[in-house]
PDB file of N, CA and C in Angstrom:
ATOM      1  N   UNK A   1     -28.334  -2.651  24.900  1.00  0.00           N
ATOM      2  CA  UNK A   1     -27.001  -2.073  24.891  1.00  0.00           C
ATOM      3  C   UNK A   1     -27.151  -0.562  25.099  1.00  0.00           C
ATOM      4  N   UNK A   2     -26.045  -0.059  25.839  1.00  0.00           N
ATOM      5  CA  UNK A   2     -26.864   1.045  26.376  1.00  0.00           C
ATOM      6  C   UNK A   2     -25.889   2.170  25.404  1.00  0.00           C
ATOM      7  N   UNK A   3     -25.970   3.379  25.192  1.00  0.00           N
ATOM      8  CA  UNK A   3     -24.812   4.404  24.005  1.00  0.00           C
ATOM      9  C   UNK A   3     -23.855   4.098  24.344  1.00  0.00           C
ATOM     10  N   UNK A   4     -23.162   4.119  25.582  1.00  0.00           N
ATOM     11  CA  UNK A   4     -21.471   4.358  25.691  1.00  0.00           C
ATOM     12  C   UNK A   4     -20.884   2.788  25.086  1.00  0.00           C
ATOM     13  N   UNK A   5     -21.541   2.116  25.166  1.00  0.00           N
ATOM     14  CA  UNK A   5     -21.508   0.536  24.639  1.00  0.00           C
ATOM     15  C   UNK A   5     -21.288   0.639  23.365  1.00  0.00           C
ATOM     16  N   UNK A   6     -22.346   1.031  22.728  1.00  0.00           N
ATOM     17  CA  UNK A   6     -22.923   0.962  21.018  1.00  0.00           C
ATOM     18  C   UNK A   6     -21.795   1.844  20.301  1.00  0.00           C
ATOM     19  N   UNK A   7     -21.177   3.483  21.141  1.00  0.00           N
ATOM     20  CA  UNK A   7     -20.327   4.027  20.915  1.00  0.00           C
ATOM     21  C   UNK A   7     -18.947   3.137  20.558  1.00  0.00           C
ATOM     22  N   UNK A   8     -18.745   2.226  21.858  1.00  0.00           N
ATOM     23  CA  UNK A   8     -17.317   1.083  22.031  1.00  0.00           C
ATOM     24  C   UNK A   8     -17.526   0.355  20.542  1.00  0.00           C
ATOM     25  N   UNK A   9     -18.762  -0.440  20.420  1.00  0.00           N
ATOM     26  CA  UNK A   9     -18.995  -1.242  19.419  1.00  0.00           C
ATOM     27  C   UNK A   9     -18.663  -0.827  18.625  1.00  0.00           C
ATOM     28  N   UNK A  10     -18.768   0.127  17.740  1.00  0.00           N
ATOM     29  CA  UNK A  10     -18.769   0.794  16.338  1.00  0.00           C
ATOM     30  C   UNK A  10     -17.567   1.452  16.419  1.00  0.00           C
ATOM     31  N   UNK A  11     -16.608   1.872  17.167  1.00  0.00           N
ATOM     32  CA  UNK A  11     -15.325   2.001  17.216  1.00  0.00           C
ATOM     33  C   UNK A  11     -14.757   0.560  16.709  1.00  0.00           C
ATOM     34  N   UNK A  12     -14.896   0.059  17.560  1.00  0.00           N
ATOM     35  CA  UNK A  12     -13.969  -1.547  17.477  1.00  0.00           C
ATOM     36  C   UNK A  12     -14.210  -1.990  15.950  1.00  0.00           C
ATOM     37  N   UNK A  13     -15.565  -1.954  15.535  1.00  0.00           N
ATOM     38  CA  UNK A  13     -15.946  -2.899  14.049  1.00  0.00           C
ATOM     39  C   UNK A  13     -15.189  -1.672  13.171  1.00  0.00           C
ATOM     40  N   UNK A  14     -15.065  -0.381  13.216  1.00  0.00           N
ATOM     41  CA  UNK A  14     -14.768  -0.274  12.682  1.00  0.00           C
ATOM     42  C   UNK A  14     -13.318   0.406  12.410  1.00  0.00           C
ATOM     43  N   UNK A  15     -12.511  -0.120  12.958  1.00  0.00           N
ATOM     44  CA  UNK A  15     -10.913  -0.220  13.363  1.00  0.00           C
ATOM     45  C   UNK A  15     -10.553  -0.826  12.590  1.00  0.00           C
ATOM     46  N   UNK A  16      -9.829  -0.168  12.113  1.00  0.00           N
ATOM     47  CA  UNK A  16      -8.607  -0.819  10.770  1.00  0.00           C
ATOM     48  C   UNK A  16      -7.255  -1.764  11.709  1.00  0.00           C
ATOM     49  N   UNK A  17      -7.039  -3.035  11.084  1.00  0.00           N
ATOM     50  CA  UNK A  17      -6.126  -3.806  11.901  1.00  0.00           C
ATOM     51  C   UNK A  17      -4.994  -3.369  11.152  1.00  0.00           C
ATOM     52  N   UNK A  18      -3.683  -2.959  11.891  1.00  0.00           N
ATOM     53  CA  UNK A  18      -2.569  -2.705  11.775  1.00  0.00           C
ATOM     54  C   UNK A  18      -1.509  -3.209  12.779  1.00  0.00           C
ATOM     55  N   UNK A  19      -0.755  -3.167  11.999  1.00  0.00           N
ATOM     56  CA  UNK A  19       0.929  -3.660  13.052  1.00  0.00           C
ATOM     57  C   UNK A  19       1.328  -2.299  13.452  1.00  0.00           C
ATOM     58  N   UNK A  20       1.677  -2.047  14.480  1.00  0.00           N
ATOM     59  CA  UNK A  20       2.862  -1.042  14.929  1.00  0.00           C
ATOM     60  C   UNK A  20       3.700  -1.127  15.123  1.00  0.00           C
ATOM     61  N   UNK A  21       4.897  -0.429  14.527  1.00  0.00           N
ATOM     62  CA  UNK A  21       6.478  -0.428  14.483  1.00  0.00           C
ATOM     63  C   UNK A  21       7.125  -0.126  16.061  1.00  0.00           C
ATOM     64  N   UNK A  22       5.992   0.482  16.833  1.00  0.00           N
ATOM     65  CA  UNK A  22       6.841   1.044  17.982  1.00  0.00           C
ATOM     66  C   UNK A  22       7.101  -0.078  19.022  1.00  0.00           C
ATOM     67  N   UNK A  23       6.715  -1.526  18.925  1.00  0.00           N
ATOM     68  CA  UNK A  23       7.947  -1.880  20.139  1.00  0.00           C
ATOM     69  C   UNK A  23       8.980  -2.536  19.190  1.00  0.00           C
ATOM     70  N   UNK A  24       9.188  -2.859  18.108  1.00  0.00           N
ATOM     71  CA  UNK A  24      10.313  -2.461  17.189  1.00  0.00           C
ATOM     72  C   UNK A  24      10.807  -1.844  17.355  1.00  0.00           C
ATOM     73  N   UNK A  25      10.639  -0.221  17.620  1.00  0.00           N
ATOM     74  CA  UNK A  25      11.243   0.351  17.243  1.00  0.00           C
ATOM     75  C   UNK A  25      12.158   0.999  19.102  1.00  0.00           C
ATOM     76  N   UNK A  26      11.269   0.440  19.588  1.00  0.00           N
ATOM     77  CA  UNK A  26      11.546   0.307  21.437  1.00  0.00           C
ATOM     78  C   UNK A  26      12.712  -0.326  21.478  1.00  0.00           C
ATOM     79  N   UNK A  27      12.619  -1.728  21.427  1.00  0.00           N
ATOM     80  CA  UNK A  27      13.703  -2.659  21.188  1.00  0.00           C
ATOM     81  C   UNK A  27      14.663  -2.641  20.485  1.00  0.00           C
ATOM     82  N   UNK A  28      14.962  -2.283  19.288  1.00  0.00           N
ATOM     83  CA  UNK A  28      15.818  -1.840  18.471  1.00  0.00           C
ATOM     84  C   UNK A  28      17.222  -0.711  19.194  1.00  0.00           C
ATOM     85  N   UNK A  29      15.798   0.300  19.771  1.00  0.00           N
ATOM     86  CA  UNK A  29      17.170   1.323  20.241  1.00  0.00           C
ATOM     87  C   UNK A  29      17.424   0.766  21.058  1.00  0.00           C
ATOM     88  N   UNK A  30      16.844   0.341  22.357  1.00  0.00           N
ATOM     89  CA  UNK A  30      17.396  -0.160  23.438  1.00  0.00           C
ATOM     90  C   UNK A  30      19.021  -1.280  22.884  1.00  0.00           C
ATOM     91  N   UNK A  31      18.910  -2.211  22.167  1.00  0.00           N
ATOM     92  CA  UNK A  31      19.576  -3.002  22.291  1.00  0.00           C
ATOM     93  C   UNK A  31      20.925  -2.662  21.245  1.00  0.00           C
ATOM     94  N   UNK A  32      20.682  -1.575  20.452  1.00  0.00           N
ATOM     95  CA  UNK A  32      21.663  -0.824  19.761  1.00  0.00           C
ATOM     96  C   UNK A  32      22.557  -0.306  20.702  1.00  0.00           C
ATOM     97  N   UNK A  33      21.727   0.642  21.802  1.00  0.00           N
ATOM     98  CA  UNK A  33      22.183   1.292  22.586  1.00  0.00           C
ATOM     99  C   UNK A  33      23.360   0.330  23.540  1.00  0.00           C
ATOM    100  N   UNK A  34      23.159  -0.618  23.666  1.00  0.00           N
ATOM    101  CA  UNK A  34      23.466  -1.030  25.265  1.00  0.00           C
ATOM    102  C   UNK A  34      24.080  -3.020  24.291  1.00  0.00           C
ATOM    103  N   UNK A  35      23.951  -3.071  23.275  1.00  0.00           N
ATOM    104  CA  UNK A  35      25.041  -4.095  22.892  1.00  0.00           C
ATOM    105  C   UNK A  35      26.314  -4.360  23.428  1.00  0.00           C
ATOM    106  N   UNK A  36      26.290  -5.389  23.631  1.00  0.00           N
ATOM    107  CA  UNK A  36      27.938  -6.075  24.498  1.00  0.00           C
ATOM    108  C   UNK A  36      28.039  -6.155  25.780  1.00  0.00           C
ATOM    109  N   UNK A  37      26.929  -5.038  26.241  1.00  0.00           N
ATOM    110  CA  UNK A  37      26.995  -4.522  27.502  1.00  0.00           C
ATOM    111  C   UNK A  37      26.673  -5.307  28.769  1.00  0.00           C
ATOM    112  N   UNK A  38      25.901  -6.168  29.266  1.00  0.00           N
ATOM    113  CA  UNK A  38      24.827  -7.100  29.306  1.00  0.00           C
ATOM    114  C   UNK A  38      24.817  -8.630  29.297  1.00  0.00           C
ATOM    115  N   UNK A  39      24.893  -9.509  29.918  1.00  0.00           N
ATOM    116  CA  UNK A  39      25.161 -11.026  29.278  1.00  0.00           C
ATOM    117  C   UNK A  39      23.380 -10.323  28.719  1.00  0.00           C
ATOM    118  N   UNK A  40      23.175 -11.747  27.646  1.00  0.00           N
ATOM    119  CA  UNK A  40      21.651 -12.053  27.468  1.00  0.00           C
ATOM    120  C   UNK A  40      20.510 -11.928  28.366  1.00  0.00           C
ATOM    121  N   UNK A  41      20.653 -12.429  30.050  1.00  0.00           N
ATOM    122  CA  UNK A  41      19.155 -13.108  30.581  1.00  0.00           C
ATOM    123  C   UNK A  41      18.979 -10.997  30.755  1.00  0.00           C
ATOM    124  N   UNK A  42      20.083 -10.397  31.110  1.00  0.00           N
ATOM    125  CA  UNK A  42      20.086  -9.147  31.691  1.00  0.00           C
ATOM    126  C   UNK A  42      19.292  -8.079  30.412  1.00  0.00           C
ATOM    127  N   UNK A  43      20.288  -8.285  29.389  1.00  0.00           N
ATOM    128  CA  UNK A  43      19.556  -7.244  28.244  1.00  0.00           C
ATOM    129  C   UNK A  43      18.559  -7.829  28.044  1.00  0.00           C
ATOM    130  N   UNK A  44      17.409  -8.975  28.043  1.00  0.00           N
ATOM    131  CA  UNK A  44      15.939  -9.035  28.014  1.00  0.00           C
ATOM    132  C   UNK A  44      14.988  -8.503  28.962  1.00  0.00           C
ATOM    133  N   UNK A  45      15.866  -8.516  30.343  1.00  0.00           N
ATOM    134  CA  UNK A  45      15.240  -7.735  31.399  1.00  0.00           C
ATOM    135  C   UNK A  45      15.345  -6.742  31.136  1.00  0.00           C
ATOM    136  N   UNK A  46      16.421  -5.630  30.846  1.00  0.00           N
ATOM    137  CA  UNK A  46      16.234  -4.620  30.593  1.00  0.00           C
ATOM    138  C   UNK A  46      15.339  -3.785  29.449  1.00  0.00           C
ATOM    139  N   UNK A  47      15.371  -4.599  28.713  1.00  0.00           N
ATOM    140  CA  UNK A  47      14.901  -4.441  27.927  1.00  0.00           C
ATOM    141  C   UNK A  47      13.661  -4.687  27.659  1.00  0.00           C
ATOM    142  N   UNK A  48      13.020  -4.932  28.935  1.00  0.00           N
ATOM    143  CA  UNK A  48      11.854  -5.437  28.946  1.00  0.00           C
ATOM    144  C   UNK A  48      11.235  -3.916  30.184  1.00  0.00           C
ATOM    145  N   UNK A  49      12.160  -3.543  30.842  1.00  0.00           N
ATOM    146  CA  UNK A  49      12.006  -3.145  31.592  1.00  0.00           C
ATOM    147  C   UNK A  49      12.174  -0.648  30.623  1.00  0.00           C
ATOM    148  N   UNK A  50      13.049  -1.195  29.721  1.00  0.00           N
ATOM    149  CA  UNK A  50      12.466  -0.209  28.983  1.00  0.00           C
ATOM    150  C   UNK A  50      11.527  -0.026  28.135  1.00  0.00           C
ATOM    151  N   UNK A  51      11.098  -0.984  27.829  1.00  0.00           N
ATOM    152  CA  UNK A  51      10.164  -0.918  27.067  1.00  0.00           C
ATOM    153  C   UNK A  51       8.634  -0.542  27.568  1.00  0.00           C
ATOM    154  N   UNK A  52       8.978  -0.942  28.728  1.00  0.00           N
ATOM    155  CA  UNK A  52       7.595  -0.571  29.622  1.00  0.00           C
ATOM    156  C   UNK A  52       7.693   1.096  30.147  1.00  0.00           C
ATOM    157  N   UNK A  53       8.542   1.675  30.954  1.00  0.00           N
ATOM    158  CA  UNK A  53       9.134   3.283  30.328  1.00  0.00           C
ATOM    159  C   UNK A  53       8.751   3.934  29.128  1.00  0.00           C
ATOM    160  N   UNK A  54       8.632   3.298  28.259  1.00  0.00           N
ATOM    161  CA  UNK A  54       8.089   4.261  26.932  1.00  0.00           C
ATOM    162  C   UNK A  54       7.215   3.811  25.977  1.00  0.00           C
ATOM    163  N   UNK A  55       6.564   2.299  26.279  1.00  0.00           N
ATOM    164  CA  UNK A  55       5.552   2.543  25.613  1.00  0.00           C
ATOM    165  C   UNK A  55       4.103   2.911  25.686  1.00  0.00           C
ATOM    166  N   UNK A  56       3.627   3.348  24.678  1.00  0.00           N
ATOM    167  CA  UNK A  56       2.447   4.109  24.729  1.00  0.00           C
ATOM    168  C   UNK A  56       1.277   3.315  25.231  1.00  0.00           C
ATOM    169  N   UNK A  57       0.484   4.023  26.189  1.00  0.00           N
ATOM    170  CA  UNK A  57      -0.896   3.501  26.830  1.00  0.00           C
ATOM    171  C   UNK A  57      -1.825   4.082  26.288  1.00  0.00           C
ATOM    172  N   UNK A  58      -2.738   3.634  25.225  1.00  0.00           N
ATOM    173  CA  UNK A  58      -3.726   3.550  25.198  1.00  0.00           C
ATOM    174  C   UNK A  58      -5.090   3.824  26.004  1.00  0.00           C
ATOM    175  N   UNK A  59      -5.849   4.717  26.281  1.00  0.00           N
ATOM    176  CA  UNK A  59      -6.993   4.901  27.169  1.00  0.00           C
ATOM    177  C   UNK A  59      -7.897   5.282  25.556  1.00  0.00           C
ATOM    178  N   UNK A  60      -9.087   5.268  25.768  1.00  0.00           N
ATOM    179  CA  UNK A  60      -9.675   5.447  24.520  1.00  0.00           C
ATOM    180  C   UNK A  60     -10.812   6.036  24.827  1.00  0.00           C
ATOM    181  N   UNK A  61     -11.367   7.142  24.411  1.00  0.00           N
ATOM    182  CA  UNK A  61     -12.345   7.410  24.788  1.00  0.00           C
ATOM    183  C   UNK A  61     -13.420   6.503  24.839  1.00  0.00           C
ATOM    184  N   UNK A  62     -14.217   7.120  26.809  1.00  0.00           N
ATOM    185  CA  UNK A  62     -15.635   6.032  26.916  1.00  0.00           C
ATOM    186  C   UNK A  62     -15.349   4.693  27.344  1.00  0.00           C
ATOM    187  N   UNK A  63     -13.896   4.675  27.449  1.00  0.00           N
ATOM    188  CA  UNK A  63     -13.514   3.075  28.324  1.00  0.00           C
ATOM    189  C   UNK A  63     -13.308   3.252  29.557  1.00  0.00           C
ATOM    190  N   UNK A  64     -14.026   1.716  30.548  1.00  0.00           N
ATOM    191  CA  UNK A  64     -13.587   2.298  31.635  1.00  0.00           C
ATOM    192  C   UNK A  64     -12.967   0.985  32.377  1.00  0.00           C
ATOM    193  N   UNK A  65     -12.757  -0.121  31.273  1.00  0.00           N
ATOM    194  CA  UNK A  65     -11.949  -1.020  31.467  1.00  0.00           C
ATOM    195  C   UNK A  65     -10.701  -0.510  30.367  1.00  0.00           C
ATOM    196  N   UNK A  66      -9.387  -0.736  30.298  1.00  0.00           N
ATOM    197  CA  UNK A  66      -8.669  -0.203  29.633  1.00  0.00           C
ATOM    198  C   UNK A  66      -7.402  -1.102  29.406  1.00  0.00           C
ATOM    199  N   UNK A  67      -6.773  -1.060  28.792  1.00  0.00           N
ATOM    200  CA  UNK A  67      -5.438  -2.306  27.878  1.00  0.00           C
ATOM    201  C   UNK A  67      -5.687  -2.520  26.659  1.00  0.00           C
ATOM    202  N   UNK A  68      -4.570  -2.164  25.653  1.00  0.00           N
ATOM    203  CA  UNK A  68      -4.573  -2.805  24.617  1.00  0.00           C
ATOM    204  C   UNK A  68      -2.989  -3.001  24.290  1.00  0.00           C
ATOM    205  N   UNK A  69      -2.943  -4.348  23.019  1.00  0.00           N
ATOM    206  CA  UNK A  69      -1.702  -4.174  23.057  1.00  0.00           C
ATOM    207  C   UNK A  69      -0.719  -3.595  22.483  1.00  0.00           C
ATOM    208  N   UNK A  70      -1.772  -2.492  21.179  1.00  0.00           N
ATOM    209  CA  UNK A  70      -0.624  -1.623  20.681  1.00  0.00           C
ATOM    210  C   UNK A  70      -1.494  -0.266  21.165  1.00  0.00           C
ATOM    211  N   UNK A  71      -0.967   0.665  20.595  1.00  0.00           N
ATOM    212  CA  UNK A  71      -1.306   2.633  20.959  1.00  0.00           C
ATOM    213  C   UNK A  71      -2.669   2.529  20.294  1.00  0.00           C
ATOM    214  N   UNK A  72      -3.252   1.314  20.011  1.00  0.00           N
ATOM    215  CA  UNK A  72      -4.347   1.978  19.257  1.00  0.00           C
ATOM    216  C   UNK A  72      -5.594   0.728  19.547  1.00  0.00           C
ATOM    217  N   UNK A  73      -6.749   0.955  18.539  1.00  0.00           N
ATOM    218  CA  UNK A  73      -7.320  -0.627  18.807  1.00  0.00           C
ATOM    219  C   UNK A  73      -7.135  -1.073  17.771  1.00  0.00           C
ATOM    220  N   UNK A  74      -7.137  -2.230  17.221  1.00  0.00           N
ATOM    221  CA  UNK A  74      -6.665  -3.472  16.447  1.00  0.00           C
ATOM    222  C   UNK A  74      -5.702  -3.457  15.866  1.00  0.00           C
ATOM    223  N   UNK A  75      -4.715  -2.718  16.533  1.00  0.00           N
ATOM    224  CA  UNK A  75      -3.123  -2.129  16.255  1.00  0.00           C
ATOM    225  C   UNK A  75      -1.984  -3.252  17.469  1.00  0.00           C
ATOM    226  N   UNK A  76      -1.322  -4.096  16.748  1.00  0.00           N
ATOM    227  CA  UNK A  76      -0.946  -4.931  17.624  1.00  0.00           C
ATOM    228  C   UNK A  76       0.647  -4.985  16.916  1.00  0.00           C
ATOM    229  N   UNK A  77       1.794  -4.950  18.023  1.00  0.00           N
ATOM    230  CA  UNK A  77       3.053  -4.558  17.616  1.00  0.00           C
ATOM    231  C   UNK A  77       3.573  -6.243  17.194  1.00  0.00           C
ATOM    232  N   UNK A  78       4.461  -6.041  17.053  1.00  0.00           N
ATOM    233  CA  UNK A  78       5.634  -6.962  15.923  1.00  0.00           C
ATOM    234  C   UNK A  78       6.420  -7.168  17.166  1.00  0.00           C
ATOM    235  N   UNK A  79       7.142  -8.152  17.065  1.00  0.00           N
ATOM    236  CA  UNK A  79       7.875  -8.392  18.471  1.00  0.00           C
ATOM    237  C   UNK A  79       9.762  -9.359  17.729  1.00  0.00           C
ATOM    238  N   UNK A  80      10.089  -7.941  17.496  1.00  0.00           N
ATOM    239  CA  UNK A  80      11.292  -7.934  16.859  1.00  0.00           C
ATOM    240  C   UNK A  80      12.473  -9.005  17.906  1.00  0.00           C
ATOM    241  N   UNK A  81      12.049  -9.513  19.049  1.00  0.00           N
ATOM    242  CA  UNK A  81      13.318 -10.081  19.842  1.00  0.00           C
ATOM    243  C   UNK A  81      12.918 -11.742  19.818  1.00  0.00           C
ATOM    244  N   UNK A  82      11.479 -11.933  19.588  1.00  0.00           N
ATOM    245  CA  UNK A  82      11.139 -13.518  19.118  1.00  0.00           C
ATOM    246  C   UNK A  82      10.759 -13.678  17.553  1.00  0.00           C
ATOM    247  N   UNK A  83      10.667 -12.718  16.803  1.00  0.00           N
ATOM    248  CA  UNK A  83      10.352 -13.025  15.618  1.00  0.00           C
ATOM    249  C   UNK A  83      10.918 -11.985  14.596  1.00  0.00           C
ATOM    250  N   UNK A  84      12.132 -12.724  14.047  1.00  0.00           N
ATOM    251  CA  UNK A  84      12.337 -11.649  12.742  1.00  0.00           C
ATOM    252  C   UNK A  84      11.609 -11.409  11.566  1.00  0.00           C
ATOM    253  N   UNK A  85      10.794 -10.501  11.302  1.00  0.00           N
ATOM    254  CA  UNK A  85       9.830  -9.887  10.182  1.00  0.00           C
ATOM    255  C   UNK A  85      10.992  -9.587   9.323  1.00  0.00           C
ATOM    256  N   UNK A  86      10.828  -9.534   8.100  1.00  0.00           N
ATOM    257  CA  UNK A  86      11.668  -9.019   7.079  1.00  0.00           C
ATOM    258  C   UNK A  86      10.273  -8.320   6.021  1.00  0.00           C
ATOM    259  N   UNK A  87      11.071  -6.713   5.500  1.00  0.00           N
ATOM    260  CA  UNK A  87      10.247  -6.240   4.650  1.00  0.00           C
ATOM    261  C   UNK A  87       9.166  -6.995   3.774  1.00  0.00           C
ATOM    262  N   UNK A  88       9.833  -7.671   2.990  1.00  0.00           N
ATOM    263  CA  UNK A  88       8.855  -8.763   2.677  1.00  0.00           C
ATOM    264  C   UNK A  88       7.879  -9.485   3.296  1.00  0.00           C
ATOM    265  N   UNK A  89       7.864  -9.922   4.455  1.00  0.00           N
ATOM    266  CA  UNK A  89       6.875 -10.415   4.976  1.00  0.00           C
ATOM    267  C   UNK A  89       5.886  -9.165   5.513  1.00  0.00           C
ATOM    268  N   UNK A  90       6.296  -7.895   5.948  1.00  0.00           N
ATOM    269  CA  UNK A  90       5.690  -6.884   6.654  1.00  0.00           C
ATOM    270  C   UNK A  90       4.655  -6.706   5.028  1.00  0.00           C
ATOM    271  N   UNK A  91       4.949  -6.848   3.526  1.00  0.00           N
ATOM    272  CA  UNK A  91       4.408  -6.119   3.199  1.00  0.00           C
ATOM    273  C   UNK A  91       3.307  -6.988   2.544  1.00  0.00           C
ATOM    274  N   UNK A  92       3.363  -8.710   2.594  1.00  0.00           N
ATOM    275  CA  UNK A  92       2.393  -9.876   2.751  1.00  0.00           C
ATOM    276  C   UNK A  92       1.192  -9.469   3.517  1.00  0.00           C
ATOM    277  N   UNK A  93       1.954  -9.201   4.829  1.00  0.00           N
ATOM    278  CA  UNK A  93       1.038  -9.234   6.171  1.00  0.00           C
ATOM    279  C   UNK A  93       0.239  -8.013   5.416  1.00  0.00           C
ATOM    280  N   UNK A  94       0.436  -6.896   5.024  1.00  0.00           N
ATOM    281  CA  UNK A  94      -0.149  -5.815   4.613  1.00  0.00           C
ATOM    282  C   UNK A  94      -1.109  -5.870   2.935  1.00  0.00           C
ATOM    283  N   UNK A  95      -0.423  -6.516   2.208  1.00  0.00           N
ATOM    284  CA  UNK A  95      -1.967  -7.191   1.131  1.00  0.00           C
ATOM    285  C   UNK A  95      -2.617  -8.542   1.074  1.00  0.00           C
ATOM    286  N   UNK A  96      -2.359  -9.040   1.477  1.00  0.00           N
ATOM    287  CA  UNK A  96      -2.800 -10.497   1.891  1.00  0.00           C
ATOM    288  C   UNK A  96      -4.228 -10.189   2.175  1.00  0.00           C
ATOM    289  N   UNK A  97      -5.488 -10.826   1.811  1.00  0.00           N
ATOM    290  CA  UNK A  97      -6.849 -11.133   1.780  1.00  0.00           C
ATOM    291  C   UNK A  97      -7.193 -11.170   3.442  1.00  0.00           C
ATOM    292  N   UNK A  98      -7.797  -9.876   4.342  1.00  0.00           N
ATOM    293  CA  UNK A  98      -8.304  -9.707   5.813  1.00  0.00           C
ATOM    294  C   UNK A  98      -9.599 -10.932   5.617  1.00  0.00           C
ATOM    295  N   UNK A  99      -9.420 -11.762   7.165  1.00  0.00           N
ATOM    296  CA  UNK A  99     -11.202 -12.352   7.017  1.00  0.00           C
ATOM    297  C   UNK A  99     -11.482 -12.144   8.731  1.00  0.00           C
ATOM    298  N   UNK A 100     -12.732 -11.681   8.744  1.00  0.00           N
ATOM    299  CA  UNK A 100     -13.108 -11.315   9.989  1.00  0.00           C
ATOM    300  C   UNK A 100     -13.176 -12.740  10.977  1.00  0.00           C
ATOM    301  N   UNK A 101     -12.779 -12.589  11.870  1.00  0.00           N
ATOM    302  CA  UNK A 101     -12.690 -13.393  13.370  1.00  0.00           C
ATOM    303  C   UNK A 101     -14.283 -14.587  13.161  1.00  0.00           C
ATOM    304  N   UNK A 102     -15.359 -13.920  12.802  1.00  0.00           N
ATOM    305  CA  UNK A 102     -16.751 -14.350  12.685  1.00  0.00           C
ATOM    306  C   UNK A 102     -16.483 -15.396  11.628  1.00  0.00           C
ATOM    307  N   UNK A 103     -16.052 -15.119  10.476  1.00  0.00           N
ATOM    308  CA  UNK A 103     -15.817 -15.786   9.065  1.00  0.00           C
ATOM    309  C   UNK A 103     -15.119 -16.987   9.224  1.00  0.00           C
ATOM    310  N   UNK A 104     -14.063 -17.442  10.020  1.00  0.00           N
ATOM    311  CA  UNK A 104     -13.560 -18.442  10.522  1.00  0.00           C
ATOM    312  C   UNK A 104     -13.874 -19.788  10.445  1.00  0.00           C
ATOM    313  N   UNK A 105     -13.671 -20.482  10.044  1.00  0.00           N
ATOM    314  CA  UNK A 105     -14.146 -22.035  10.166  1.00  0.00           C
ATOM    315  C   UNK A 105     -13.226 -22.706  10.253  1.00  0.00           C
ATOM    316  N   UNK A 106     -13.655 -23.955  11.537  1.00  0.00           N
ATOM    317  CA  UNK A 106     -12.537 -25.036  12.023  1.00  0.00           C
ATOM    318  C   UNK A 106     -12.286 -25.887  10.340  1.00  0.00           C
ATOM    319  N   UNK A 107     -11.104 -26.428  10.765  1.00  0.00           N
ATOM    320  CA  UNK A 107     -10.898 -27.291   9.450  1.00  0.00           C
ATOM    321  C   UNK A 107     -11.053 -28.882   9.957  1.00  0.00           C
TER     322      UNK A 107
END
């Protein structure tokens, strides 16, 4: 494995997994904004189509393949238009017992 690798590696292991509020918080205004306005198939397009306008890209230092799906690495957003989160569950998801991907066993 050559440094810029070993560099990637030890970033990634050691990335804290988090939710991000921001396409929540994408979606939210958009559809505040522009309610009534819209049949349905239209405000998902649009709204799909702002959301891509402002959300944040990720480049990370030392990558030279690049995508992730939240602003960060193991930062992955909430998707407020197929799934309603309620405080309560956001704050489960947040003490609830982490087990690494490796730790896994079929049942």
């Amino acid at each position: 494995m050559n440094e810029r690798t070993a560099r990637l590696r030890k970033k990634s292991l050691d990335a804290v997994s988090r939710i991000s509020p921001e396409r929540a918080r994408l979606m939210t205004e958009f559809y505040a904004a522009n309610e009534g306005l819209y049949p349905a198939p239209v405000m998902r397009a649009k709204s799909f189509h702002h959301l891509c306008e402002h959300k944040t890209i990720y480049i990370g230092e030392d990558e030279i393949i690049v995508g992730q799906r939240g602003p960060a690495p193991k930062t992955v957003p909430t998707y407020p238009e197929l799934t309603c989160h309620s405080l309560q569950d956001l704050r489960i998801l947040n003490t609830r017992p982490r087990r690494a991907i490796g730790s896994m066993t079929s049942a």
